[in-house]
N, C-alpha and C. Protein backbone atom coordinates (compact mmCIF):
# COMPACT_ATOMS: atom_id res chain seq x y z
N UNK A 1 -26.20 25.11 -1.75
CA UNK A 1 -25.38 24.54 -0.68
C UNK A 1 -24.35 23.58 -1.29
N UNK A 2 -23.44 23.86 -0.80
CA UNK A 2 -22.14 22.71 -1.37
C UNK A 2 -22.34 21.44 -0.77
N UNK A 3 -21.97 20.27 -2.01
CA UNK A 3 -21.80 19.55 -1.26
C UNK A 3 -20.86 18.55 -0.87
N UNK A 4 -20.82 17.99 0.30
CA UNK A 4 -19.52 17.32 1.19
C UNK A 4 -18.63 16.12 -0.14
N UNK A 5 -17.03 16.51 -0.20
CA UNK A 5 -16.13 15.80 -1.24
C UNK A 5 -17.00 14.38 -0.74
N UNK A 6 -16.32 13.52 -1.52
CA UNK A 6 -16.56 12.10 -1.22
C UNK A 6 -15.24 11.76 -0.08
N UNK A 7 -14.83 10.95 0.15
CA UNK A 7 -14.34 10.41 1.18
C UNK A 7 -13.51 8.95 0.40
N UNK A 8 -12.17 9.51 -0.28
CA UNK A 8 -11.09 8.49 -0.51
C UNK A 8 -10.65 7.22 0.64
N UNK A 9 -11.15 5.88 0.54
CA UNK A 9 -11.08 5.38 0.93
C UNK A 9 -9.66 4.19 0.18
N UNK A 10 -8.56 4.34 1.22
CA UNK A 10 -7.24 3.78 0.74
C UNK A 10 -7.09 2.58 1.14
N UNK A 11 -7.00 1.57 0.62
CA UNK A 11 -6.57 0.17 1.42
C UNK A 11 -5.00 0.24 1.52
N UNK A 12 -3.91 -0.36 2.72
CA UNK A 12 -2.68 -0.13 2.33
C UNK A 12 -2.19 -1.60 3.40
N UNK A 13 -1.74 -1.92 2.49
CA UNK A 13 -0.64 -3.02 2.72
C UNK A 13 0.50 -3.29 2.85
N UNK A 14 1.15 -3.77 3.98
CA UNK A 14 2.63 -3.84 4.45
C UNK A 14 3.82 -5.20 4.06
N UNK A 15 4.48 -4.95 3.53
CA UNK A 15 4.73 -6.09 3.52
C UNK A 15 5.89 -7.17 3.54
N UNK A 16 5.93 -6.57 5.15
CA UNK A 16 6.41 -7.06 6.14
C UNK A 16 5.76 -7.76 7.13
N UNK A 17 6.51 -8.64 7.69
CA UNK A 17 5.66 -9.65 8.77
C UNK A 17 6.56 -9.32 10.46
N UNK A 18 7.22 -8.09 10.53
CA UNK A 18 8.21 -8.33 11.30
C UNK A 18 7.36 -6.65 12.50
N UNK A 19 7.40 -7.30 14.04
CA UNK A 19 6.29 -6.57 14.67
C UNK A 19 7.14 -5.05 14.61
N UNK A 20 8.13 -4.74 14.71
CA UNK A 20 8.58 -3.35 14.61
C UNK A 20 9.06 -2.86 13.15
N UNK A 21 8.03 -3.31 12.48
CA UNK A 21 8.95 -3.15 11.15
C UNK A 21 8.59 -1.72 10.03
N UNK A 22 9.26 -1.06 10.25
CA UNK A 22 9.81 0.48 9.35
C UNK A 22 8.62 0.85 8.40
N UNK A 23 8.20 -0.34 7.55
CA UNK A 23 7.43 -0.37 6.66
C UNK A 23 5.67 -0.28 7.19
N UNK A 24 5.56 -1.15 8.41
CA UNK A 24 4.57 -0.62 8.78
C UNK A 24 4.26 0.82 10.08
N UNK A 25 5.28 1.02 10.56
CA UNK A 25 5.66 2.32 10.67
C UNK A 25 4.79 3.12 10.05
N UNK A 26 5.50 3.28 8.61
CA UNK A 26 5.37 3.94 7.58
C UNK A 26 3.84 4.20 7.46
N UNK A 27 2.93 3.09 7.29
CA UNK A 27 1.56 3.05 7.19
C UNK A 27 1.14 3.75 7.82
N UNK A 28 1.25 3.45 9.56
CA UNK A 28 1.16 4.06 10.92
C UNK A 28 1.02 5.28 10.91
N UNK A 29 2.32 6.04 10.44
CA UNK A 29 2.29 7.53 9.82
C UNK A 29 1.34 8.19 9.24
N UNK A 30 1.13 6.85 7.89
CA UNK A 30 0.12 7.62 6.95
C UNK A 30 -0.95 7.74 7.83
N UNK A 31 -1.72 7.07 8.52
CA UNK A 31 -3.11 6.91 9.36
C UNK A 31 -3.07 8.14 9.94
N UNK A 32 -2.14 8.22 10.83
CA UNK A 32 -1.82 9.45 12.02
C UNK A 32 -2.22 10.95 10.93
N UNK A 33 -1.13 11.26 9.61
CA UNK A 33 -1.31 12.36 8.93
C UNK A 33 -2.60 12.63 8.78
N UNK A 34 -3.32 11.58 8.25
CA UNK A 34 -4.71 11.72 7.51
C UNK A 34 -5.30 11.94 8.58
N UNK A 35 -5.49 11.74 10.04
CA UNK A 35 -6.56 12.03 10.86
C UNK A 35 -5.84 13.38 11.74
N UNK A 36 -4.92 14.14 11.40
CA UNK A 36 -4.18 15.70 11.84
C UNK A 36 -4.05 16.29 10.45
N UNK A 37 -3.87 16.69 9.79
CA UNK A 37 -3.63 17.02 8.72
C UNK A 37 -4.51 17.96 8.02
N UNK A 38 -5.14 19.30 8.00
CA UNK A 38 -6.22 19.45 7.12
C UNK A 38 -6.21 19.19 5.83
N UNK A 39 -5.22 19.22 5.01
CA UNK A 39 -4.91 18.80 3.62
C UNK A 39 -5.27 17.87 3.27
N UNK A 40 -5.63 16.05 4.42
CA UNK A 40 -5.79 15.10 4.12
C UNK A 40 -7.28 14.89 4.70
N UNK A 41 -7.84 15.77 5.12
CA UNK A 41 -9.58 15.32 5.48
C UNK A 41 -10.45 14.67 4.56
N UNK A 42 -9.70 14.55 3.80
CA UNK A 42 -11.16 13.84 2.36
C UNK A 42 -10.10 12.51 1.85
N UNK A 43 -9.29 11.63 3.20
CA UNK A 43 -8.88 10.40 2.52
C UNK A 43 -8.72 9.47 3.94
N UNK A 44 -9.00 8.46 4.00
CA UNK A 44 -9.28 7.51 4.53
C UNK A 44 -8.17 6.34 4.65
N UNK A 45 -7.00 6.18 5.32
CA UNK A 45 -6.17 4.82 5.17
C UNK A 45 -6.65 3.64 6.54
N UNK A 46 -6.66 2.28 5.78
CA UNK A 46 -7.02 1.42 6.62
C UNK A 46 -6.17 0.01 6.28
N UNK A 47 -5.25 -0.18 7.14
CA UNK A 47 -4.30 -1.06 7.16
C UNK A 47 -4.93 -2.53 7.02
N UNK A 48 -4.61 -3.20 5.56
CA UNK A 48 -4.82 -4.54 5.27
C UNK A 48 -4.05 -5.80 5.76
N UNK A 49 -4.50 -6.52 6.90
CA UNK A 49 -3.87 -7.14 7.69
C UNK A 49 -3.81 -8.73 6.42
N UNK A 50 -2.86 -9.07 5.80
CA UNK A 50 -2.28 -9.99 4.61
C UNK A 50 -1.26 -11.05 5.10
N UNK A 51 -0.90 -11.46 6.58
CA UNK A 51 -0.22 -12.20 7.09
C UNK A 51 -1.03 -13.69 7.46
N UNK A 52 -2.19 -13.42 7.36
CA UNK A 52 -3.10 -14.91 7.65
C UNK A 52 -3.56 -15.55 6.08
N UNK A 53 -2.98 -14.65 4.77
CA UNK A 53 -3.33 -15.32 3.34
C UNK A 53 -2.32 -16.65 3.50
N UNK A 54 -3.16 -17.75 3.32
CA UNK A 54 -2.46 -18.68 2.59
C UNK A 54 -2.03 -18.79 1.53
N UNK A 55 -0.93 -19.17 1.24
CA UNK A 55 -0.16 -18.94 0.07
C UNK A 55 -0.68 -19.68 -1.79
N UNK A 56 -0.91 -19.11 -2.15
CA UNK A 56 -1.35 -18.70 -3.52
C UNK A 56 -1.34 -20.89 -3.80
N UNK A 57 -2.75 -21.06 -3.89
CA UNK A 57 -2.88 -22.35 -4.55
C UNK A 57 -4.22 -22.92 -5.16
N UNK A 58 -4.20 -22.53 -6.54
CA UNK A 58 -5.37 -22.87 -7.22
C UNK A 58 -6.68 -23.93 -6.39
N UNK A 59 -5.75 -24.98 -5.60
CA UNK A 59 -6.90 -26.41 -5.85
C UNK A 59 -7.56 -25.99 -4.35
N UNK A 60 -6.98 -24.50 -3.79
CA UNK A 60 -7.90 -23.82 -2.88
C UNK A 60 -9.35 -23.02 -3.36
N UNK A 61 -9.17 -22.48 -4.63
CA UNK A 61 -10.61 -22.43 -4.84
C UNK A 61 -11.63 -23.62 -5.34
N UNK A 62 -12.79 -22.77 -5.58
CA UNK A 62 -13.91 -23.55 -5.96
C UNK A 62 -13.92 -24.35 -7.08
N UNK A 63 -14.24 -25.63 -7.51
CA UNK A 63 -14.84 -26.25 -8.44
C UNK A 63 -14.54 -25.31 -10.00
N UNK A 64 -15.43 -24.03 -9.79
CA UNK A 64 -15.84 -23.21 -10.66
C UNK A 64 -14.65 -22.38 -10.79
N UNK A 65 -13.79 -22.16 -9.82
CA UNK A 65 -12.70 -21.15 -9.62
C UNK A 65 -13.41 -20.15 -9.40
N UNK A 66 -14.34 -19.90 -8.69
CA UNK A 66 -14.44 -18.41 -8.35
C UNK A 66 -14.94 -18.33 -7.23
N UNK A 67 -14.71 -19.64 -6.07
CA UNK A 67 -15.13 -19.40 -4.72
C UNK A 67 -13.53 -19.76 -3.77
N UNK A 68 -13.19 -18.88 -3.08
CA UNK A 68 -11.83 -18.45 -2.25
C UNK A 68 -12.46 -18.71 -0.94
N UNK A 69 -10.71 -19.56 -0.58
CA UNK A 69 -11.12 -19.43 1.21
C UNK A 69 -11.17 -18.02 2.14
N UNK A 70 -12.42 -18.31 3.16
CA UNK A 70 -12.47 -17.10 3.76
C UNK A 70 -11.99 -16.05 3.81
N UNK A 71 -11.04 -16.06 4.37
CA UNK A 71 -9.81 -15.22 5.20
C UNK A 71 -9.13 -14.55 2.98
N UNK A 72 -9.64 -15.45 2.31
CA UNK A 72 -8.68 -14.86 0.86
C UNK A 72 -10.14 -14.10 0.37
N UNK A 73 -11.37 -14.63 0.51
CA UNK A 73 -12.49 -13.76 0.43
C UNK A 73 -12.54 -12.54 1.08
N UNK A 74 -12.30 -12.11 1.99
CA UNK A 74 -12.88 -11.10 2.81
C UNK A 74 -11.35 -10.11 2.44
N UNK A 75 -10.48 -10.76 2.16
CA UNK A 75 -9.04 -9.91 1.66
C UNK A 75 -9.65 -9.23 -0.03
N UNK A 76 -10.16 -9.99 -0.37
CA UNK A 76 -10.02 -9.42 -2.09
C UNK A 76 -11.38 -8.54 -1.65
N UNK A 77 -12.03 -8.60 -0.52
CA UNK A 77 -13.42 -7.69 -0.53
C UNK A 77 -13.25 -6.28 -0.47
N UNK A 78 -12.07 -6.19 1.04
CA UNK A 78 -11.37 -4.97 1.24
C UNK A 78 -10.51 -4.33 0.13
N UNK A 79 -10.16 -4.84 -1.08
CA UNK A 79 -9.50 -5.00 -2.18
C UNK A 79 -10.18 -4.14 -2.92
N UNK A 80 -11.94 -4.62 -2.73
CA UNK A 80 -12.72 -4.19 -4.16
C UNK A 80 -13.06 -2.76 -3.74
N UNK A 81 -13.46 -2.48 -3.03
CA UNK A 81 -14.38 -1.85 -2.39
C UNK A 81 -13.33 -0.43 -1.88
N UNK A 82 -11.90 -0.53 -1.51
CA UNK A 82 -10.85 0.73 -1.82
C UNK A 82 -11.31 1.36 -2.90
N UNK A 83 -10.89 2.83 -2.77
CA UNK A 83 -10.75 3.28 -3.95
C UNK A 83 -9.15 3.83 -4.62
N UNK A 84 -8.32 3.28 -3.74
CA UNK A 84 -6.69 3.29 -4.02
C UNK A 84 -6.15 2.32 -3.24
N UNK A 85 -5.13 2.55 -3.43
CA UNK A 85 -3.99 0.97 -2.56
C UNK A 85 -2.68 2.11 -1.96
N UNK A 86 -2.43 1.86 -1.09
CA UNK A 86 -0.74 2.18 -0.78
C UNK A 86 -0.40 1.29 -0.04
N UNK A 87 0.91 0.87 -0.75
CA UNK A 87 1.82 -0.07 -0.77
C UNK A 87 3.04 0.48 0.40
N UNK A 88 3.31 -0.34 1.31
CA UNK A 88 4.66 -0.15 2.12
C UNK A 88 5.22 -1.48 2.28
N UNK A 89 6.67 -1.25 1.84
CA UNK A 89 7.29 -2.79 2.04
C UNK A 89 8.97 -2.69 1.69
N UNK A 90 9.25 -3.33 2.39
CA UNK A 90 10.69 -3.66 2.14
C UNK A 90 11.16 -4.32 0.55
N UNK A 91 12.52 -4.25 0.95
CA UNK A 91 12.84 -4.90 -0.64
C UNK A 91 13.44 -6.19 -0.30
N UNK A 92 13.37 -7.08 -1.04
CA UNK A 92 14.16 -8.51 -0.54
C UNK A 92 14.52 -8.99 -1.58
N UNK A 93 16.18 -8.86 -1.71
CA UNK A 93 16.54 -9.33 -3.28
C UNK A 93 16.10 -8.59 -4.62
N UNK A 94 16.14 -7.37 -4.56
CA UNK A 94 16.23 -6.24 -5.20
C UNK A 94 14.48 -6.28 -6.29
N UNK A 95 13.35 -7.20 -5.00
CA UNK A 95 11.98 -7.46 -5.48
C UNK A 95 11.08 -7.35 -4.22
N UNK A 96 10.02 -7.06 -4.47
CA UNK A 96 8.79 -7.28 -3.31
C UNK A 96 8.98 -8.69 -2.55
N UNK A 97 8.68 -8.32 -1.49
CA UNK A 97 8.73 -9.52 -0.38
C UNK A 97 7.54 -10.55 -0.89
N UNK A 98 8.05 -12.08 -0.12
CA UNK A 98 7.15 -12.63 -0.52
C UNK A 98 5.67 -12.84 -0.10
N UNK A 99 5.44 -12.35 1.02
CA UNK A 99 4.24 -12.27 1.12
C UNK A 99 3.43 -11.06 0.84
N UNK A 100 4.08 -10.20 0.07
CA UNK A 100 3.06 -9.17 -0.69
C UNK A 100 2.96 -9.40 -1.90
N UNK A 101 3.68 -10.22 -2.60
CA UNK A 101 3.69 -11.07 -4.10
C UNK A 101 2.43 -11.25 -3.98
N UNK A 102 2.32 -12.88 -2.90
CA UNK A 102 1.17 -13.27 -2.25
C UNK A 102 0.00 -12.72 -2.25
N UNK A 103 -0.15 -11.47 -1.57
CA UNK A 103 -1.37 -11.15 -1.64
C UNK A 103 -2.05 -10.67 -2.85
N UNK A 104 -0.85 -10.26 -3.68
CA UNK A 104 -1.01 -9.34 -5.05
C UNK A 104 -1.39 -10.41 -5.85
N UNK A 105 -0.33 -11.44 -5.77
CA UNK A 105 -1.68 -12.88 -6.37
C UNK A 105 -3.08 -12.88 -6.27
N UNK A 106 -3.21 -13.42 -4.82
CA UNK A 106 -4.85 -13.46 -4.54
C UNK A 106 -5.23 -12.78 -5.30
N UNK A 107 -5.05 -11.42 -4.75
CA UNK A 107 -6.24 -10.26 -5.59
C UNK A 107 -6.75 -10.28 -6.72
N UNK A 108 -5.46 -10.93 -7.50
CA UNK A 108 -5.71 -11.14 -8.85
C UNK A 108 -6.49 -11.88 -9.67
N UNK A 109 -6.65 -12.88 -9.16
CA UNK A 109 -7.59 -13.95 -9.43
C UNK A 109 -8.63 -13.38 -10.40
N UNK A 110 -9.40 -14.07 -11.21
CA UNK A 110 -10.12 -13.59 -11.77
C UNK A 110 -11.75 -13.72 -10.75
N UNK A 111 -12.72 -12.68 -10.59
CA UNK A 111 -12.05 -11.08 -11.34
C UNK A 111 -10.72 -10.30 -10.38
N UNK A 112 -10.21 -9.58 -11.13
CA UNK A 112 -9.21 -9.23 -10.97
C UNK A 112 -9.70 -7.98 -9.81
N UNK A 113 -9.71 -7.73 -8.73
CA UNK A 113 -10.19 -6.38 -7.79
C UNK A 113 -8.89 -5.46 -8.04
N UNK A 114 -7.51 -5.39 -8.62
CA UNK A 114 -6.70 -4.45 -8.33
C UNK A 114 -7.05 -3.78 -9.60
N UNK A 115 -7.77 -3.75 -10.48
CA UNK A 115 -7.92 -3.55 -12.09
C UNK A 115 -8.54 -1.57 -11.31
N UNK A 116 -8.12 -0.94 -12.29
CA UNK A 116 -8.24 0.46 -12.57
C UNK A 116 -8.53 1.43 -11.27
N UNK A 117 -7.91 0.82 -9.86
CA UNK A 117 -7.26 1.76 -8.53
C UNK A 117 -6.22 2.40 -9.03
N UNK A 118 -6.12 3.88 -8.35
CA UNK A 118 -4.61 4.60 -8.05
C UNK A 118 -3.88 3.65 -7.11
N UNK A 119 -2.66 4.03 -6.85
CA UNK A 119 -1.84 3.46 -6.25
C UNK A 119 -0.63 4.14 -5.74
N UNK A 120 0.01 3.51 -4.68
CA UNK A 120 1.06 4.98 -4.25
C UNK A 120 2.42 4.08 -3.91
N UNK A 121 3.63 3.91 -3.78
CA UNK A 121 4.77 2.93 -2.65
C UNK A 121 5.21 3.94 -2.35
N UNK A 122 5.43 3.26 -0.76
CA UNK A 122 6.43 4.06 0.16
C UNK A 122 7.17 2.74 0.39
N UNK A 123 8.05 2.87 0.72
CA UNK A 123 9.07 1.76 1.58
C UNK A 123 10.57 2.14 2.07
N UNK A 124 10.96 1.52 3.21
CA UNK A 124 11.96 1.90 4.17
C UNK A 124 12.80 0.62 4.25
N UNK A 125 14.45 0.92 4.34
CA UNK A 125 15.22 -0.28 4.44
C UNK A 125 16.87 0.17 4.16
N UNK A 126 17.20 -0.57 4.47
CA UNK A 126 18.73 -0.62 4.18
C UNK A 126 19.15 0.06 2.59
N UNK A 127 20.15 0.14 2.40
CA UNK A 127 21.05 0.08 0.71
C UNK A 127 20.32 1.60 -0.08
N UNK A 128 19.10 1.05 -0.94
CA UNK A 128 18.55 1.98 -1.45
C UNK A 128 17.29 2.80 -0.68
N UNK A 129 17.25 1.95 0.03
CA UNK A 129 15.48 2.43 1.52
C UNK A 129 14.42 1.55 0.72
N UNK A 130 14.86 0.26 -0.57
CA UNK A 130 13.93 0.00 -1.50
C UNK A 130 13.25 0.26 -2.52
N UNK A 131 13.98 1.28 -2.91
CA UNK A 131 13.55 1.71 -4.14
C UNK A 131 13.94 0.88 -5.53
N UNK A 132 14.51 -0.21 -5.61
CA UNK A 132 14.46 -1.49 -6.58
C UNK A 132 13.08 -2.28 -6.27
N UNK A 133 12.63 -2.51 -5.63
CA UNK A 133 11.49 -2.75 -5.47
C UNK A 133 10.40 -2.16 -5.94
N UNK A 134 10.42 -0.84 -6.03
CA UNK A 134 9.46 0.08 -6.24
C UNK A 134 9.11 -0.29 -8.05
N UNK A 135 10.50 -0.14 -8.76
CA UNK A 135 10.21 -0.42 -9.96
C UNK A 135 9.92 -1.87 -10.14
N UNK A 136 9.98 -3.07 -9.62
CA UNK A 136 9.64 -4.40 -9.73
C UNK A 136 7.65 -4.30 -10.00
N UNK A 137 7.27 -3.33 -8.79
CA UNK A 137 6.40 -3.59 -8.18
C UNK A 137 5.47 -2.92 -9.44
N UNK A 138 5.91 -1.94 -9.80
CA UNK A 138 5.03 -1.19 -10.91
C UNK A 138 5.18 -1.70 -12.06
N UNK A 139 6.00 -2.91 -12.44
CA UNK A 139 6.26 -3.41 -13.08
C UNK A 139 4.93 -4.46 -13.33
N UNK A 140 4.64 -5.14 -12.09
CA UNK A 140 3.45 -5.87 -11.53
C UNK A 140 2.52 -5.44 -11.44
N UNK A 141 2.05 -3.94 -11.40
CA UNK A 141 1.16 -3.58 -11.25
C UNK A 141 0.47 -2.94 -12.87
N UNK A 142 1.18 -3.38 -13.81
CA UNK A 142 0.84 -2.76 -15.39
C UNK A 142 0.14 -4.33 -15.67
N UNK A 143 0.35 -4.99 -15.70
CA UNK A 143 -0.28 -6.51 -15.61
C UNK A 143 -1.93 -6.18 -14.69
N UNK A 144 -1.38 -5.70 -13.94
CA UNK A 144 -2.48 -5.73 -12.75
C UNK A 144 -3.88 -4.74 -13.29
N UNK A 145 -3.01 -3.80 -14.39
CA UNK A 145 -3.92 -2.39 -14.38
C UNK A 145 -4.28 -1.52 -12.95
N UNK A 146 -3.30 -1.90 -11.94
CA UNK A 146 -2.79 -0.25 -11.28
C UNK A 146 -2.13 0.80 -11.67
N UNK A 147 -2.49 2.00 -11.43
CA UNK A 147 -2.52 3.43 -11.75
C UNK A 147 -1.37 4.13 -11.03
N UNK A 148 -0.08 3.73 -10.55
CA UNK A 148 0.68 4.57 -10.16
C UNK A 148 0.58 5.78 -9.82
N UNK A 149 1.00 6.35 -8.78
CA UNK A 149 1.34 7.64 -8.26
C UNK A 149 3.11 7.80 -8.98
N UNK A 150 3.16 8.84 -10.10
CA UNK A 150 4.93 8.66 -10.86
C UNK A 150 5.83 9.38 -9.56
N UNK A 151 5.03 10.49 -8.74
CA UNK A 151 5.92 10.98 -8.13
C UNK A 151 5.12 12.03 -6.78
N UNK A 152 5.73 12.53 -5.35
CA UNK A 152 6.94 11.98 -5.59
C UNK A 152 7.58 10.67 -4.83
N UNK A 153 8.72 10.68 -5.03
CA UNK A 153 9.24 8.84 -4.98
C UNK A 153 9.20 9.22 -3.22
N UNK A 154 9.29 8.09 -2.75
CA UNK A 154 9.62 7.62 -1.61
C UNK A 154 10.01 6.92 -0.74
N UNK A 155 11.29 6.72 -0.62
CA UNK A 155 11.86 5.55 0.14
C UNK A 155 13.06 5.88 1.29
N UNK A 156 13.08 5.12 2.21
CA UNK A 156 13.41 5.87 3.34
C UNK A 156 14.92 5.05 3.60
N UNK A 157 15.66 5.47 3.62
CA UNK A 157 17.23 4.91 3.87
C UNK A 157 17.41 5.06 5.44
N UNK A 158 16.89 3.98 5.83
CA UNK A 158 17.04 3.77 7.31
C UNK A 158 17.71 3.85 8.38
N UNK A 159 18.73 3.26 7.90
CA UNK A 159 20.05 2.73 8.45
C UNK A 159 21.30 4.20 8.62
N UNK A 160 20.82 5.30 7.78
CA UNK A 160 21.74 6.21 7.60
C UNK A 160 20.76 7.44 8.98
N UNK A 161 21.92 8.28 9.17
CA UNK A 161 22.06 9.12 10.33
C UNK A 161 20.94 10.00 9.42
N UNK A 162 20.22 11.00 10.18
CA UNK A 162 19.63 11.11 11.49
C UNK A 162 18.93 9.74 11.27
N UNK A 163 18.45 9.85 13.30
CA UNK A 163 17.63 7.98 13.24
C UNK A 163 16.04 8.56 12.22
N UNK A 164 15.69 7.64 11.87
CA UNK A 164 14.15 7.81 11.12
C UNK A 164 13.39 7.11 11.53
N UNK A 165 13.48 6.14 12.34
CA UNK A 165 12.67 5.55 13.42
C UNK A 165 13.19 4.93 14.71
N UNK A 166 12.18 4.72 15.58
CA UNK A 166 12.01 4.66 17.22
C UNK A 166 12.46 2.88 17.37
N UNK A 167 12.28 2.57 18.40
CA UNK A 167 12.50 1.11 18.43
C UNK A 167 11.80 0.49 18.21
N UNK A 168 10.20 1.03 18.19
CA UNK A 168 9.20 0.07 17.83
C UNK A 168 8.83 0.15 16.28
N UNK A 169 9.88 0.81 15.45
CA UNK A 169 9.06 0.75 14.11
C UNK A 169 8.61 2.68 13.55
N UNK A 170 8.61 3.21 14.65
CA UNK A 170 7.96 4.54 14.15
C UNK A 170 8.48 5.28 13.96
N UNK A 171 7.93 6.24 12.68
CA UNK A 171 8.63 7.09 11.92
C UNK A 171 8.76 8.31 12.84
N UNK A 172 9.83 8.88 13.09
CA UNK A 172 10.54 9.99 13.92
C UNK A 172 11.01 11.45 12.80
N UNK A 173 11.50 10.83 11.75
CA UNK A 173 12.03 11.83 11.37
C UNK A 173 11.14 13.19 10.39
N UNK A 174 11.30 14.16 10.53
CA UNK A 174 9.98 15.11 10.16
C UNK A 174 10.46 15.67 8.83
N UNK A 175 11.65 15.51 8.21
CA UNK A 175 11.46 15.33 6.64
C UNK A 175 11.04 14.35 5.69
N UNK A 176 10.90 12.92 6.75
CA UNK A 176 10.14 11.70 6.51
C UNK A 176 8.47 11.82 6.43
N UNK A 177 8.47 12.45 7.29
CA UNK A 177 6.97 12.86 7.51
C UNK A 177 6.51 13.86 6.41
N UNK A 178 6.92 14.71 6.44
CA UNK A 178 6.85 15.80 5.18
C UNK A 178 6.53 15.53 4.03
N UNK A 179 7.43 14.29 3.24
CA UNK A 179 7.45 13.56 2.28
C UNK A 179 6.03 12.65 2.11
N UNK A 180 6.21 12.00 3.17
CA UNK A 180 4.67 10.94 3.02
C UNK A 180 3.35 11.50 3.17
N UNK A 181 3.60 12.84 3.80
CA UNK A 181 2.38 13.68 3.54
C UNK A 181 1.98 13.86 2.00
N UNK A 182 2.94 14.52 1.30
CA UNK A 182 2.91 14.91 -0.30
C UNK A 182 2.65 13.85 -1.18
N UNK A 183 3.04 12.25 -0.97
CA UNK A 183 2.38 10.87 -1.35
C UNK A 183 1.43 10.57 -1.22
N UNK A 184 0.90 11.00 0.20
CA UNK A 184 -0.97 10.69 0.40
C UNK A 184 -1.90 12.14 -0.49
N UNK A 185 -1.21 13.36 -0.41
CA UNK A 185 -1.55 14.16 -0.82
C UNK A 185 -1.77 13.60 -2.63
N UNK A 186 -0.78 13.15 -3.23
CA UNK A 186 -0.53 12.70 -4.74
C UNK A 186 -1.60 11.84 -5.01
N UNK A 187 -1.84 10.75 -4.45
CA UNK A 187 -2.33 9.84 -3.97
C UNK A 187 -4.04 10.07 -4.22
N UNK A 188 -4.07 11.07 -3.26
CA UNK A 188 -5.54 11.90 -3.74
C UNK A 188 -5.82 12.23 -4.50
N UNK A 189 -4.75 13.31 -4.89
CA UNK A 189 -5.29 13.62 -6.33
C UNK A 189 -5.60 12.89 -7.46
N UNK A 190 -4.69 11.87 -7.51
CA UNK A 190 -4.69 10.82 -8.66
C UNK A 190 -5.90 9.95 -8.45
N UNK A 191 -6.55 9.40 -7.52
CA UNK A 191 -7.52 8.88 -7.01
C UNK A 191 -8.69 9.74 -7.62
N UNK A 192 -8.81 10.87 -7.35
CA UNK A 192 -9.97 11.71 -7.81
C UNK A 192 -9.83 11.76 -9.64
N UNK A 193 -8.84 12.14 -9.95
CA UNK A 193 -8.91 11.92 -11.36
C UNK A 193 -9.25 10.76 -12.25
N UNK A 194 -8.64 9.74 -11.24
CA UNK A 194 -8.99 8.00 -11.97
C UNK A 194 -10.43 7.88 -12.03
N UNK A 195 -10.87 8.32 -11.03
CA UNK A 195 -12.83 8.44 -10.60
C UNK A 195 -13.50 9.44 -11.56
N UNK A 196 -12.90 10.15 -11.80
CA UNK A 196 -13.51 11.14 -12.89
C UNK A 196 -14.32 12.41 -11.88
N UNK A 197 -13.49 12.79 -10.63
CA UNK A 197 -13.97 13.85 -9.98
C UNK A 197 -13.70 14.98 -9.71
């Protein structure tokens, strides 16, 4: 009797703070694909809510440094316990926004929870759709020992005709969709290989 894949469990983080914002859209999407999709039945996305981290300050941990406030505890838990990350976020100043810096701090802390996950970016926005960001971020993430997804790329040029999202943030356009399918799809695969499966 065969038995049942394991069950890719993705943590994914937005990082944006803005309620209709493209980037979490984007996430939105991914959730929706993975639960329609037969291609994506063996992966799991669960949106990391990173807007209540207080901002990165040592004399917040413990004595010992290795006890974090709550709300930064229960963030690096969902952290450990992924078995990939996807990243959605705008670009701000041709770098990751600052409150996904932020969280990418926390995490880091020693021990480090982002150490030897796959990893995927999508992001949506003006100019390039964020793709200067993308290389900042993997830049951060070789420090980090995240595992990149190299391809393929994804970033969504917003602002340009046809619309690619609704008023509230959601992704409309179905070569948009197409694309972020083949990222979660990548995503998987690379995930299973990092695991040795």
């Amino acid at each position: 009797m065969a038995t049942k894949p394991a069950l890719i469990k993705v943590a994914a983080l937005c990082g944006s703070l803005r309620k209709a914002s493209f980037n979490r859209g984007l996430v939105r999407s991914a959730i929706q694909l993975t639960e329609e999709s037969e291609s994506l039945k063996g992966i799991e996305i669960e949106e990391i809510d990173i807007s209540s981290l207080p901002m990165l300050n040592t004399d917040l941990e413990g004595a010992d440094g290795m006890a974090f406030p709550p709300v930064v505890e229960d963030f690096r838990s969902k952290i450990l316990v992924a078995d990939s990350i996807l990243f959605a976020s705008p670009e701000y100043n041709f770098s990751v926004t600052a409150i996904l810096k932020n969280a990418i701090d926390w995490a880091s802390r020693p021990p480090n929870v982002w150490a030897g996950k796959a990893a995927a970016i999508v992001s949506a926005g003006g100019g390039l759709g964020g793709g200067l960001q993308h290389f900042h971020l993997r830049q951060i993430g070789v420090f980090l020992d995240l595992h990149f997804v190299n391809k393929p790329l994804f970033f969504v040029k917003a602002f340009q005709p046809p619309p690619k999202f609704d008023a509230d943030g959601n992704l409309i356009d179905a070569e948009s969709k197409e694309l972020l399918k083949k990222v979660i799809e990548a995503l998987h695969a690379h995930t299973l290989r990092i695991k040795g499966n």
